[in-house]
Protein backbone atom coordinates (compact mmCIF):
# COMPACT_ATOMS: atom_id res chain seq x y z
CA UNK A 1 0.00 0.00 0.00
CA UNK A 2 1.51 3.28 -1.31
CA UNK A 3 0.64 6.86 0.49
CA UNK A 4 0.52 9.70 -1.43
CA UNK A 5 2.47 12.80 0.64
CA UNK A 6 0.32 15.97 0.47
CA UNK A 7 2.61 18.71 -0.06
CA UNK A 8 1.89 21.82 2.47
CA UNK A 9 5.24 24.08 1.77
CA UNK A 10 4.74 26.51 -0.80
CA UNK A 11 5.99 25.47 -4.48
CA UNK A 12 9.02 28.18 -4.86
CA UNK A 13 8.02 30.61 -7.37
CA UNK A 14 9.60 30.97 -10.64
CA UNK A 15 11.27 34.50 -11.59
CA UNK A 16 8.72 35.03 -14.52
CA UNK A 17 5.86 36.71 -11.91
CA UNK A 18 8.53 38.54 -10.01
CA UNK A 19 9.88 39.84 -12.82
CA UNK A 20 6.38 41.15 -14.26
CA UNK A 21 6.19 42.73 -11.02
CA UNK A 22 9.67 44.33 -11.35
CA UNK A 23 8.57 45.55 -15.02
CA UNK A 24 5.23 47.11 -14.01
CA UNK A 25 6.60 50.51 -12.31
CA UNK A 26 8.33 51.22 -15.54
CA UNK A 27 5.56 51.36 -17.23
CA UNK A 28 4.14 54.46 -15.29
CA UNK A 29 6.95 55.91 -16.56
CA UNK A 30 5.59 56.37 -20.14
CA UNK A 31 2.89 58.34 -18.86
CA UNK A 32 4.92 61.04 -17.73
CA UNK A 33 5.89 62.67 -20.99
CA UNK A 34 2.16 63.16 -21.60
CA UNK A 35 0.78 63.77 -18.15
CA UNK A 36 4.11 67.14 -18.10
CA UNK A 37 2.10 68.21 -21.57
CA UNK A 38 -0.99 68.61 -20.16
CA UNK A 39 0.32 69.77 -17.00
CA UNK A 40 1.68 72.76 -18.82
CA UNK A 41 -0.78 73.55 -21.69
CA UNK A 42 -3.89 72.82 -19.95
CA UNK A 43 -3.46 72.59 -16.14
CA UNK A 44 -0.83 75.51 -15.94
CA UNK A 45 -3.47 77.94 -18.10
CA UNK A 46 -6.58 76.90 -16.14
CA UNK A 47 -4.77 77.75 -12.49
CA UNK A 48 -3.07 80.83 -14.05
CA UNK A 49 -6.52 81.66 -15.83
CA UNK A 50 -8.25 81.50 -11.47
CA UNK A 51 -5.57 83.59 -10.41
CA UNK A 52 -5.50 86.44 -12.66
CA UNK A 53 -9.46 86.58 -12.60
CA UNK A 54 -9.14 88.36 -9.00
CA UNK A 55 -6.86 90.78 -9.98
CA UNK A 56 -6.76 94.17 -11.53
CA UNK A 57 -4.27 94.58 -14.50
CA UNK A 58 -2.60 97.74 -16.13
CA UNK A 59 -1.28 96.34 -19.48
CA UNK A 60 0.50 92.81 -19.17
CA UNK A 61 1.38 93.72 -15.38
CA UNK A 62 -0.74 92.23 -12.33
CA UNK A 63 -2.21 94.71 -10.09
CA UNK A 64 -3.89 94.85 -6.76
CA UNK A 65 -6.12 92.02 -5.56
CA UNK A 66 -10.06 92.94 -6.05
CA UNK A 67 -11.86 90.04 -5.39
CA UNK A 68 -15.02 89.38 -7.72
CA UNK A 69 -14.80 93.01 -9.18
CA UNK A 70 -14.01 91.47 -12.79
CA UNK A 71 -16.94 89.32 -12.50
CA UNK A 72 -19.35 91.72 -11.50
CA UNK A 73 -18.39 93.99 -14.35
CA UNK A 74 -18.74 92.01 -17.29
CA UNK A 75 -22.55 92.14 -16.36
CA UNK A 76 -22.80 95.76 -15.50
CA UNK A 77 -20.03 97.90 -17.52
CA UNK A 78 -21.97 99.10 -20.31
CA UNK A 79 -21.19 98.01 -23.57
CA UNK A 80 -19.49 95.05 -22.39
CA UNK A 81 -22.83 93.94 -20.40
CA UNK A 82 -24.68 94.08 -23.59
CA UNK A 83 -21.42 92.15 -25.61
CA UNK A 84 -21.47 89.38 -23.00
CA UNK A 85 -25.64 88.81 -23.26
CA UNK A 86 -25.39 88.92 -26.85
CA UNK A 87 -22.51 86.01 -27.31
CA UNK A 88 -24.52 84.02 -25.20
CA UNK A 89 -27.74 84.28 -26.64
CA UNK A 90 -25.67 83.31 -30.09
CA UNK A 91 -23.51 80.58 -28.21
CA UNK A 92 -27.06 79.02 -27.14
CA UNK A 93 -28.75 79.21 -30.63
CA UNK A 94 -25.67 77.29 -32.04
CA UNK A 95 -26.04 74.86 -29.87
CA UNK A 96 -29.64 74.18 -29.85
CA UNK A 97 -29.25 74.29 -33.99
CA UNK A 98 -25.91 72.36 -34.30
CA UNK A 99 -28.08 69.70 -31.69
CA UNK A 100 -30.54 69.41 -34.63
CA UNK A 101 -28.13 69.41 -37.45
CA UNK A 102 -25.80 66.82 -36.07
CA UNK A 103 -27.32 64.79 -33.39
CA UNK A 104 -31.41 64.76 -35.21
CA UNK A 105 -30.29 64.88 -38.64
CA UNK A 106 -26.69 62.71 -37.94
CA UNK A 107 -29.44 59.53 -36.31
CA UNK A 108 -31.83 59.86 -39.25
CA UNK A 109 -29.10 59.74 -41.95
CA UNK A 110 -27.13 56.85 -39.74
CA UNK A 111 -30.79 55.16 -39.60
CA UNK A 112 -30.64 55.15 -43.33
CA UNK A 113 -27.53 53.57 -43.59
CA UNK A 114 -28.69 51.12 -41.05
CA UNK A 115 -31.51 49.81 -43.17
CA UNK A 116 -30.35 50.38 -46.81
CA UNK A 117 -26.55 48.81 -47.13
CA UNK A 118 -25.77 49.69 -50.51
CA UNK A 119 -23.00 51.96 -51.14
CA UNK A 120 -22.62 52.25 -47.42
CA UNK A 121 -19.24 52.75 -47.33
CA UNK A 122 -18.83 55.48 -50.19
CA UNK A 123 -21.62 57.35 -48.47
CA UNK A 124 -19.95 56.88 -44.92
CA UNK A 125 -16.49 58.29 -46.30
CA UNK A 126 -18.62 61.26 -48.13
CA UNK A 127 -19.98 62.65 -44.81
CA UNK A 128 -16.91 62.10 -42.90
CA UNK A 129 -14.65 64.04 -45.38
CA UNK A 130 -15.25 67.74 -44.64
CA UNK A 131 -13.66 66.45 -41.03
CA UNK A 132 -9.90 66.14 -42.76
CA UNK A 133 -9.59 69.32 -43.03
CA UNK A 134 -9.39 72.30 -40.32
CA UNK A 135 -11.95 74.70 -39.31
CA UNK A 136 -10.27 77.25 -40.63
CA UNK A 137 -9.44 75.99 -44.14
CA UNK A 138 -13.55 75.48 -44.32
CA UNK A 139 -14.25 78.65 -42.85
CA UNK A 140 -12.36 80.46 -45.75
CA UNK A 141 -13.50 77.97 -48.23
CA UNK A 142 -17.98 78.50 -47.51
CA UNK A 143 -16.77 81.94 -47.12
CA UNK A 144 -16.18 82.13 -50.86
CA UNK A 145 -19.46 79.93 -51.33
CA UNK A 146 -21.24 82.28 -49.77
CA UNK A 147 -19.97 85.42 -51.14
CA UNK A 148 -22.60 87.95 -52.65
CA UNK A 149 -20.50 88.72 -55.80
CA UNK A 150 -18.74 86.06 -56.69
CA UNK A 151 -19.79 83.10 -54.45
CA UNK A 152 -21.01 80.14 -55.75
CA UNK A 153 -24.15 79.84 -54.20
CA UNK A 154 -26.04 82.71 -55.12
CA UNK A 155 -24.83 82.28 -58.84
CA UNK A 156 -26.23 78.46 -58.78
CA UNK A 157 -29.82 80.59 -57.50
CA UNK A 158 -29.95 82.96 -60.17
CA UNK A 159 -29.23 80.57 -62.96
CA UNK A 160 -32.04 78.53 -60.95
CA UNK A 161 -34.23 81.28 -61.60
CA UNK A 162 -34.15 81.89 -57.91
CA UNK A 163 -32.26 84.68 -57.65
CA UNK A 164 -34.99 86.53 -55.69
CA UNK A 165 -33.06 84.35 -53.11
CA UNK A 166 -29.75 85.16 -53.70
CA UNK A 167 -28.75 87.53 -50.74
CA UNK A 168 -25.21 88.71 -48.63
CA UNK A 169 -25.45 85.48 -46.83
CA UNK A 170 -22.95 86.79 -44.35
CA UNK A 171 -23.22 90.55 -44.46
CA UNK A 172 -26.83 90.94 -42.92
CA UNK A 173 -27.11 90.14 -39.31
CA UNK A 174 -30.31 88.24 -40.16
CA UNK A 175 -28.48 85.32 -42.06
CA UNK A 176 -24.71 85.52 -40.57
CA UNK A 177 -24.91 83.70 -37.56
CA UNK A 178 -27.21 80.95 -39.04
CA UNK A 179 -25.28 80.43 -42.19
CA UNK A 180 -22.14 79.60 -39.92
CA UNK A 181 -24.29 77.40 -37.46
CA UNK A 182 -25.18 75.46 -41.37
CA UNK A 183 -21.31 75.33 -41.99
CA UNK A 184 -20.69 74.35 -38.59
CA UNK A 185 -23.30 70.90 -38.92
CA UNK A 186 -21.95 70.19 -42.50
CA UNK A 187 -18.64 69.88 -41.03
CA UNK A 188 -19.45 68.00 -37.95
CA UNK A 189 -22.76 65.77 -39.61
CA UNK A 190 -20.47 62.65 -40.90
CA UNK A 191 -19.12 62.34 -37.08
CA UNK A 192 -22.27 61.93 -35.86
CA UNK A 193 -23.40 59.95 -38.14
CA UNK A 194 -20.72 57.32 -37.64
CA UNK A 195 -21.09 57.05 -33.91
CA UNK A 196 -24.86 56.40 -34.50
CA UNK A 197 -24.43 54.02 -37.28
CA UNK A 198 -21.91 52.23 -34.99
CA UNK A 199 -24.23 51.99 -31.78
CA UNK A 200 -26.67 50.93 -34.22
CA UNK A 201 -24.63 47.96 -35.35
CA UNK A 202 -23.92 47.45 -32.21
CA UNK A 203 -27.67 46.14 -31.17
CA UNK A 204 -28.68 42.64 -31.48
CA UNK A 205 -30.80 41.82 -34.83
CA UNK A 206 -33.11 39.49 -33.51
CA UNK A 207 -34.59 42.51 -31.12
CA UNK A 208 -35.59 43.99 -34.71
CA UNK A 209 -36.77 40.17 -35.71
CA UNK A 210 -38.90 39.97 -33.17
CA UNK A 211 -40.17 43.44 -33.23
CA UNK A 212 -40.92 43.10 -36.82
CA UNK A 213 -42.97 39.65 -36.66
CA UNK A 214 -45.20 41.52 -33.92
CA UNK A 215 -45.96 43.81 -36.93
CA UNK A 216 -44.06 46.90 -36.19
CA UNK A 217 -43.18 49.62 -38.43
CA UNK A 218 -40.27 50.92 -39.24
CA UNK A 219 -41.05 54.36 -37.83
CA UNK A 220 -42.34 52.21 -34.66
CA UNK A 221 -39.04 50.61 -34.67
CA UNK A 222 -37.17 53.67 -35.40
CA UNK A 223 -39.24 55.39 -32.09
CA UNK A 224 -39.76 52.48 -29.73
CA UNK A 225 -36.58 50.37 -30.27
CA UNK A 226 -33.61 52.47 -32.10
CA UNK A 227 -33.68 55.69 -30.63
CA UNK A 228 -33.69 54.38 -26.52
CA UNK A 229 -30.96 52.28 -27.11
CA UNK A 230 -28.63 54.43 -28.97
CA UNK A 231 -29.18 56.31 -25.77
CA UNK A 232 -25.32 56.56 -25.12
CA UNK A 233 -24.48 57.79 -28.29
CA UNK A 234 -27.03 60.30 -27.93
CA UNK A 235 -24.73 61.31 -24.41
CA UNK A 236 -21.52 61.60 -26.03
CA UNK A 237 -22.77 63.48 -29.50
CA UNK A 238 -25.02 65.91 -27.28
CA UNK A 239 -22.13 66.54 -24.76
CA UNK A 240 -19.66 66.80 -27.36
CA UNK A 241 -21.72 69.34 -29.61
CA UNK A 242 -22.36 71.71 -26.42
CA UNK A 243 -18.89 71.90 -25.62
CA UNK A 244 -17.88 72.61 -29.38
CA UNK A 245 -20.68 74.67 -29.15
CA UNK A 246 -19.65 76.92 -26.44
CA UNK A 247 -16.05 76.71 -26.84
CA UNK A 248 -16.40 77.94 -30.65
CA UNK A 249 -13.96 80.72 -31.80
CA UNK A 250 -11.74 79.39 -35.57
CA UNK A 251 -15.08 79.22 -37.70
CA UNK A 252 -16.56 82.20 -36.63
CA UNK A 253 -13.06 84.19 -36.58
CA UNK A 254 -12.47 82.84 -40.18
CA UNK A 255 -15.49 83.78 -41.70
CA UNK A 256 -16.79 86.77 -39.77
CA UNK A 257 -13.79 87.74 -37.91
CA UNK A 258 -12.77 88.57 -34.55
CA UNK A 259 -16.00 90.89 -34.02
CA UNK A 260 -18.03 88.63 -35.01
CA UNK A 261 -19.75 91.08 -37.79
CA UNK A 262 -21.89 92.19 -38.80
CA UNK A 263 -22.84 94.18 -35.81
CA UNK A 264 -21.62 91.50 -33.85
CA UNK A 265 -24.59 89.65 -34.82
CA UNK A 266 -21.78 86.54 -34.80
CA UNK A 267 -20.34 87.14 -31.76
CA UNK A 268 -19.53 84.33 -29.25
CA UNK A 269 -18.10 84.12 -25.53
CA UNK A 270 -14.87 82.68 -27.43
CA UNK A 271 -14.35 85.80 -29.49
CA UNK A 272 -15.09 87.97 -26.52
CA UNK A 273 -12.67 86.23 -24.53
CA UNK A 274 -9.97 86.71 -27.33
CA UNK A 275 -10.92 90.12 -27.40
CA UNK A 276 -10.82 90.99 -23.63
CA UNK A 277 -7.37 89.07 -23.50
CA UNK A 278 -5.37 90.53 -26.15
CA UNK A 279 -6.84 94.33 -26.67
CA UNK A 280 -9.42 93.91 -29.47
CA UNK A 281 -12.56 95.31 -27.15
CA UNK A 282 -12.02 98.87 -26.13
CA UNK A 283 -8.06 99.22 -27.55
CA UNK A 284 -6.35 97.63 -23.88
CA UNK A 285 -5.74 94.22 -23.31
CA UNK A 286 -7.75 93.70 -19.92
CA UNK A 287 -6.25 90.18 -18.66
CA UNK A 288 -8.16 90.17 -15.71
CA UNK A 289 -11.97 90.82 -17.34
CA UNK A 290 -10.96 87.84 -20.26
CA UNK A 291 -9.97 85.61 -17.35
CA UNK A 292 -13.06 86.03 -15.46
CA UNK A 293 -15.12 85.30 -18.63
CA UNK A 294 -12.67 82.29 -19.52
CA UNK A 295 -13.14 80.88 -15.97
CA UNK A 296 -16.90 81.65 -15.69
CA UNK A 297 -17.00 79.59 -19.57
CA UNK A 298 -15.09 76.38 -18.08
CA UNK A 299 -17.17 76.26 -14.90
CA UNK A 300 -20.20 77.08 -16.96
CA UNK A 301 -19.59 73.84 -18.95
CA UNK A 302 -18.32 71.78 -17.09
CA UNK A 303 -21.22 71.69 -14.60
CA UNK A 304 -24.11 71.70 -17.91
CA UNK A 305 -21.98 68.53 -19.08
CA UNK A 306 -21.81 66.78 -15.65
CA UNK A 307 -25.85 67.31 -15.80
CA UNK A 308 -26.24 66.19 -19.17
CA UNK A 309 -24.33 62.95 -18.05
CA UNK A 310 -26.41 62.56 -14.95
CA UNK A 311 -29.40 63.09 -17.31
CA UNK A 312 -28.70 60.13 -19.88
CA UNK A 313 -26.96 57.88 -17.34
CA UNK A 314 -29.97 57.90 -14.88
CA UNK A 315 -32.06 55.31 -16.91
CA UNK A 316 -29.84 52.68 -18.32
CA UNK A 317 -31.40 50.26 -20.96
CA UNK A 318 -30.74 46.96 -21.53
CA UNK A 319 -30.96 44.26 -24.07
């Protein structure tokens, strides 16, 4: 009769798991080169950006400490009271109309594509095109399009015989700030549309199998079934399109320029910022009024984006 000896010391480990263990500090180490880049061109600017908002500047040169003064007179120093309602009444129409060009129009158009696979891919690489090049090449380039002379646009409308149309699309403060809210969802549409195609793809057929042999429609389906649970695509895209939004300044200062003309009818809190920081409102650089309005911007959107988060991530769905 044999016994079989049950082993209670501890097997000696080989050096392959120690030496993992050795190996996995170093690889902190990589993050350092980019965690020092964003330590000094987005960290370093943000604290600076706090600091100089409760201070009074002459020129480039800090002055004394005055507490909330800056704040409290970009809402009553006339005409900088009236410049800082007016950018955000236009920061707030571009985002409410870049919402429907990107994120309404961007799930219809994706839906589309869903359901209908031909040419897919040539029509997925047509939308996302425009987004190859930079803001500012397209802001110069539908700034030709649109230009009342020349421009291509109103010459297509008057051999249309709809040149009753044709019009200085961004000369007259009734039309500027909408035709660059249209450039602005042209050039941002084919992202949007690939995020929703992709959380579309993303969903199990046989929830559409089903759905369909209970007689559904397609608008049913597109109502009841597609749009709920795309639901986190519809986060990111309607985060995303407040913050570029709110933060915009290259289109706008490429097509209508730093004033956002006419009449500042284009104006956002990005080109009043720019203004305030560097001398283009009133002839003096005031550091200490465009910091208050940068820091007042960043809390601003940070907190609306934390409650748009809350908002979609409150009622998960699941399939």
């Amino acid at each position: 009769m044999t016994t079989t000896r049950l082993e209670t010391e501890p097997r000696p480990r080989t050096g392959r798991g120690s030496a993992r263990r050795g190996m996995s500090w170093w690889v902190h180490l990589f993050v350092i080169p980019a965690l020092l880049v964003y330590a000094v061109f987005v960290l370093y600017p943000v604290i600076l950006t706090l600091f100089n908002s409760f201070f009074a500047f002459e020129g480039l040169k800090r002055g004394a400490w005055i507490g909330f003064d800056n704040f409290t007179a970009l809402f009553t120093t006339p005409p900088l009271d009236t410049r800082v309602w007016n950018a955000l009444g236009n920061n707030i129409q571009i985002f409410v109309l870049s919402f429907a060009l990107q994120c309404v129009v961007g799930f219809l158009v994706a839906s589309l594509l869903y359901q209908y696979r031909g040419g897919r891919e040539i029509f997925k690489a047509a939308y996302f095109l425009p987004r190859l090049l930079s803001l500012i090449v397209i802001g110069f380039l539908w700034q030709i399009i649109f230009s009342p002379n020349v421009g291509a646009l109103n010459q297509f409308l008057e051999a249309a015989g709809l040149g009753a149309l044709a019009q200085n699309w961004l000369g007259s403060p009734s039309t500027a700030l909408y035709t660059v809210i249209f450039v602005e969802g042209w050039y941002r549409l084919g992202f949007s549309i690939l995020v929703f195609l992709a959380s579309m793809q993303a969903i199990p057929g046989a929830i559409f199998e089903a759905a369909r042999l209970d007689g559904a429609s397609r608008v049913r389906l597109l109502w009841y079934f597609m749009l709920p649970l795309t639901r986190p695509a519809w986060m990111i895209l309607t985060v995303l399109t407040f913050i570029a939004s709110f933060e915009m300044f290259d289109l706008v200062y490429a097509m209508q320029g730093v004033t956002g003309s006419p009449f500042y009818s284009s104006d956002t809190l990005g080109l009043l910022f720019y203004r305030l920081a560097f001398g283009g409102e009133g002839g003096t650089a005031a550091i200490g009024l465009g910091s208050a309005l940068a820091l007042m911007l960043i809390v601003g959107m940070a907190l609306i984006s934390g409650l748009m988060v809350f908002f979609f991530t409150r009622k998960r769905v699941e399939w």
